[in-house]
Protein backbone atom coordinates (compact mmCIF):
# COMPACT_ATOMS: atom_id res chain seq x y z
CA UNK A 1 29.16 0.68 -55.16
CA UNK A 2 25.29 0.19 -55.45
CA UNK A 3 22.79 2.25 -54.32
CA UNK A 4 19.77 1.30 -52.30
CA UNK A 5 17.54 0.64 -55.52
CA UNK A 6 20.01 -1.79 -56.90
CA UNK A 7 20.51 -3.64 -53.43
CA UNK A 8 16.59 -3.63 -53.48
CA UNK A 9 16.29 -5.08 -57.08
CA UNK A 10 19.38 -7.75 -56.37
CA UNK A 11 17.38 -9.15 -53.17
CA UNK A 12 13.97 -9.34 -55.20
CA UNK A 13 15.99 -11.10 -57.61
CA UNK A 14 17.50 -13.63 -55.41
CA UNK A 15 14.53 -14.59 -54.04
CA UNK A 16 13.04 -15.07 -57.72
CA UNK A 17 16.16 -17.28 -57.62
CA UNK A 18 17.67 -15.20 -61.10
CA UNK A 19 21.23 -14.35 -59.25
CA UNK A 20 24.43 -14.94 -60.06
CA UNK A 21 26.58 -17.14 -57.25
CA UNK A 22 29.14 -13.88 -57.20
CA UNK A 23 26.03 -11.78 -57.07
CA UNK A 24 24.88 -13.99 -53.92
CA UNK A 25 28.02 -13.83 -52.64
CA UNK A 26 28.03 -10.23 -53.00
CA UNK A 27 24.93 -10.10 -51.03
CA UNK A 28 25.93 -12.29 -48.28
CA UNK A 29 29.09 -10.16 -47.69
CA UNK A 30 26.79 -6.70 -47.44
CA UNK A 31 24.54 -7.82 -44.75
CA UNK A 32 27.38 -9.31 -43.14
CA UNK A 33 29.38 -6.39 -42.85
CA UNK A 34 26.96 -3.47 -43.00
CA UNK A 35 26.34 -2.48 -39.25
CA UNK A 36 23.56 0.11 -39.63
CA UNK A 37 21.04 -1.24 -42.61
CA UNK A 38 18.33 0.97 -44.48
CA UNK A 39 15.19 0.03 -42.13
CA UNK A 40 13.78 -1.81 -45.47
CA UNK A 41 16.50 -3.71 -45.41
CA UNK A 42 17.44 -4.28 -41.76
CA UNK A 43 14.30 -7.37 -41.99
CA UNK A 44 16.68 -9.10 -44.71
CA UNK A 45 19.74 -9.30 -42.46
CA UNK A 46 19.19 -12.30 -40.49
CA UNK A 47 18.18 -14.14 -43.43
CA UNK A 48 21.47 -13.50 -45.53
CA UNK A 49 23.46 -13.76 -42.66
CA UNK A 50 21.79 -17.51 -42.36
CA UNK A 51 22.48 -17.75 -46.32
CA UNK A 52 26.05 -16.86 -45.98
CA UNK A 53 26.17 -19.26 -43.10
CA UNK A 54 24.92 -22.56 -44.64
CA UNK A 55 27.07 -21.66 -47.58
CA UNK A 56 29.14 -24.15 -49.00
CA UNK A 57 33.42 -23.28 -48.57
CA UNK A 58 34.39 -26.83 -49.52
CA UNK A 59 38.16 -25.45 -49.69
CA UNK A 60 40.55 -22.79 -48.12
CA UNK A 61 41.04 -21.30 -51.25
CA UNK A 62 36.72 -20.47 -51.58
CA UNK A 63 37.00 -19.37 -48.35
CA UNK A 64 40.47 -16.83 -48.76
CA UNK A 65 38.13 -15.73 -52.22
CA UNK A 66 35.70 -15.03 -50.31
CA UNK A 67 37.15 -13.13 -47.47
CA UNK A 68 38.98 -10.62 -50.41
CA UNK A 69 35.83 -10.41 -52.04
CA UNK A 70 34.32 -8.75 -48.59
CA UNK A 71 36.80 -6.61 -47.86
CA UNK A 72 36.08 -5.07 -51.49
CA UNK A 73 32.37 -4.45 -51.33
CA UNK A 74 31.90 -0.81 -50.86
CA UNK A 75 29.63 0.20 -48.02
CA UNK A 76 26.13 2.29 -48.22
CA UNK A 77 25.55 4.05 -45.37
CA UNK A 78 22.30 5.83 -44.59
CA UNK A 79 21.93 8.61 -41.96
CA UNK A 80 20.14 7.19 -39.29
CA UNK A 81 17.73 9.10 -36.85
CA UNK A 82 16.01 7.80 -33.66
CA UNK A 83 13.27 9.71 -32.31
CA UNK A 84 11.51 8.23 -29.30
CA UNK A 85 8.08 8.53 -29.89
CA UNK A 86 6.95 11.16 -28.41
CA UNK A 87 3.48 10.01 -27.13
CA UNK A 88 4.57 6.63 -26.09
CA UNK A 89 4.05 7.52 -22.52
CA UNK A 90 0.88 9.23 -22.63
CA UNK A 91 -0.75 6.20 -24.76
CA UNK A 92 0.40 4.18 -21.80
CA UNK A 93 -1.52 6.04 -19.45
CA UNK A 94 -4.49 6.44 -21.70
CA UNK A 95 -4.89 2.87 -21.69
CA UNK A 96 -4.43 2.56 -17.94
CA UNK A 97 -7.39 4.57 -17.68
CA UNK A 98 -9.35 3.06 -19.70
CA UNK A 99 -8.66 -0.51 -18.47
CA UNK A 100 -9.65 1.06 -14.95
CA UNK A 101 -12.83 2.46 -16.43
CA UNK A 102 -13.10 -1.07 -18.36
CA UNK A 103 -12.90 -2.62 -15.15
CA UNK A 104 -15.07 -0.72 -12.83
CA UNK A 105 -17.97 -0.58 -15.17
CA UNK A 106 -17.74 -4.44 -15.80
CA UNK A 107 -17.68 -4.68 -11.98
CA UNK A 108 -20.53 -2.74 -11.67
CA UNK A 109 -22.77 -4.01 -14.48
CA UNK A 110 -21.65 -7.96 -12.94
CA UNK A 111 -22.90 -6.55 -9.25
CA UNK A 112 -26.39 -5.28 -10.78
CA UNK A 113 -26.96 -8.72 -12.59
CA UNK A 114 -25.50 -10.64 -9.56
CA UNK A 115 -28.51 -8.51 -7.25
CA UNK A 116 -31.00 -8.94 -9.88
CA UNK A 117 -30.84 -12.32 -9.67
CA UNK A 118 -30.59 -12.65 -5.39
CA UNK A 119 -33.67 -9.94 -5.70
CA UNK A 120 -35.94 -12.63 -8.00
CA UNK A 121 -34.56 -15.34 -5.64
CA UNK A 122 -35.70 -14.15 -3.19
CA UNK A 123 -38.47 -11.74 -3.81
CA UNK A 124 -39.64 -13.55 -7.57
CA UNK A 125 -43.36 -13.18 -8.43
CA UNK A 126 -43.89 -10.53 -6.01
CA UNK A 127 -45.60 -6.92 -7.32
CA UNK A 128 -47.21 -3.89 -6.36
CA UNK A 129 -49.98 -2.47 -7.63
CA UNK A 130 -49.97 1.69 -7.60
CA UNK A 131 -52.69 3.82 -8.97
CA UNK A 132 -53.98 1.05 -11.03
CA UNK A 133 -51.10 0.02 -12.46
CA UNK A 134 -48.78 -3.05 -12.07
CA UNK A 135 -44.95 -2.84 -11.13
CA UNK A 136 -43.09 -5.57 -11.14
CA UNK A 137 -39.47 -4.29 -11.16
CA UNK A 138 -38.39 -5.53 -7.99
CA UNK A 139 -35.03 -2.79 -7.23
CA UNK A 140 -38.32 -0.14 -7.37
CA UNK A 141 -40.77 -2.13 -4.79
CA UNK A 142 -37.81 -3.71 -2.67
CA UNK A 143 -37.97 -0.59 0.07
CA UNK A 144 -41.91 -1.48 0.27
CA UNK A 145 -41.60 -4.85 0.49
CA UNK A 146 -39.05 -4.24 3.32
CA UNK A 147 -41.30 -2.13 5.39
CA UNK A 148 -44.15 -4.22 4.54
CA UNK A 149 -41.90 -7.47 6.11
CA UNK A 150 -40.53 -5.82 8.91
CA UNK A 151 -44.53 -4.13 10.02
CA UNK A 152 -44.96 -8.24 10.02
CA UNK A 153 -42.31 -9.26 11.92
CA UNK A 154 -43.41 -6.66 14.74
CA UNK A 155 -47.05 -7.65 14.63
CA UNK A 156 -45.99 -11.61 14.44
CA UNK A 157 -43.99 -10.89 17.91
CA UNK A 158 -45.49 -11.99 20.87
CA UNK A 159 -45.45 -10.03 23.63
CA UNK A 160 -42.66 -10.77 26.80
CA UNK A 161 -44.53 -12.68 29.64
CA UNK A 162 -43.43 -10.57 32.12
CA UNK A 163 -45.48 -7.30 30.57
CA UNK A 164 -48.51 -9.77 30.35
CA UNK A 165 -48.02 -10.63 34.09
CA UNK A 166 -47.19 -7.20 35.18
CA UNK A 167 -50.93 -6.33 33.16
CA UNK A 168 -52.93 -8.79 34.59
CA UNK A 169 -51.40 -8.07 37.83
CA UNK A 170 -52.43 -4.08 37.18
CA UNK A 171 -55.84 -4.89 36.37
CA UNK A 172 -56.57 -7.50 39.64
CA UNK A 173 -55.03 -4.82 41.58
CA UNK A 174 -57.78 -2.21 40.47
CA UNK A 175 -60.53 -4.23 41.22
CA UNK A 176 -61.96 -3.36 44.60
CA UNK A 177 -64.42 -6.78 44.93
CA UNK A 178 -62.01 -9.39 46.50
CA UNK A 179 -64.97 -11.96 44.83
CA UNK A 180 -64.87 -10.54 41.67
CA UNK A 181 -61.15 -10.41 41.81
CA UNK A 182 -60.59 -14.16 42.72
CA UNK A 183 -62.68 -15.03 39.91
CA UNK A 184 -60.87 -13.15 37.59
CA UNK A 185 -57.97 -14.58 38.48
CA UNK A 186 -59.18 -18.07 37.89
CA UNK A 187 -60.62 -16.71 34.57
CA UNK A 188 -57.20 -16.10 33.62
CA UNK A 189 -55.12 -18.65 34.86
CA UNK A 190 -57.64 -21.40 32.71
């Protein structure tokens, strides 16, 4: 029976291609019938289990040698423990969290840029001057250059016809010359 070490030094040696066809043999038969590997050796299994696989058993009689040879190699067992790991879960949520946070701050920073560049569009080259001194950051003068567009809009109005009748019909109506009130009246009708 050989323990781990020597199972360790036989692999490196097969792979330094210094091994014996029994000792190959040997080798193939171990991973073959071992059900619970060492962890350092559970990443050779698939590999000798290919080996033993593409070997050649030209004749009945290899493979009936072979098959006795198996049933003679002497297990090594090692004790093994599975422990879930115990902050699987909350690494999980820790990086749900921080792929939210990931997201909302890129979604924020990408809505800033997006109204920086509708605000220069739109508003570009425009400035205040305060106390002397020049701003030009555009999210800090936007509410005055709001106000200062919408006192334009009202003054840019014109007034509704009907108050501008209804005035000129108020001020012909206070005149108590019916002369001077007909001539008014043609004054404004011109």
């Amino acid at each position: 029976m050989k323990d781990l070490a020597e199972i360790k030094k036989l692999i490196d040696r097969f792979f330094e291609g210094d091994t014996t066809l029994e000792e190959e043999q040997w080798l193939y038969g171990y991973f073959r019938q071992t059900k619970e590997l060492p962890e350092e050796l559970e990443a050779y299994r698939n590999v000798f289990l290919d080996f033993d696989a593409i070997a050649l058993a030209d004749s009945p009689a290899e493979e009936s040698a072979r098959t006795e040879q198996a049933a003679d190699l002497p297990v090594v067992e090692q004790p093994v423990s599975f422990a879930p790991p115990k902050y699987r879960n909350l690494w999980l949520q820790v990086a749900g969290i921080a792929a939210s946070i990931a997201i909302i701050v890129g979604s924020v920073w990408a809505y800033r840029a997006y109204e920086g560049i509708r605000l220069q569009s739109i508003y570009g080259g425009s400035y205040m001057i305060v106390d002397g001194e020049r701003i030009d950051n555009l999210r800090e003068i936007l509410p005055q250059i709001k106000s200062a567009l919408s006192l334009a809009d009202a003054v840019g109005t014109p007034l509704p016809t009907d108050l501008i009748d209804q005035a000129e019909q108020d001020l012909l109506d206070n005149i108590q010359d019916a002369q001077e009130r007909e001539r008014i009246r043609r004054l404004l009708n011109q």
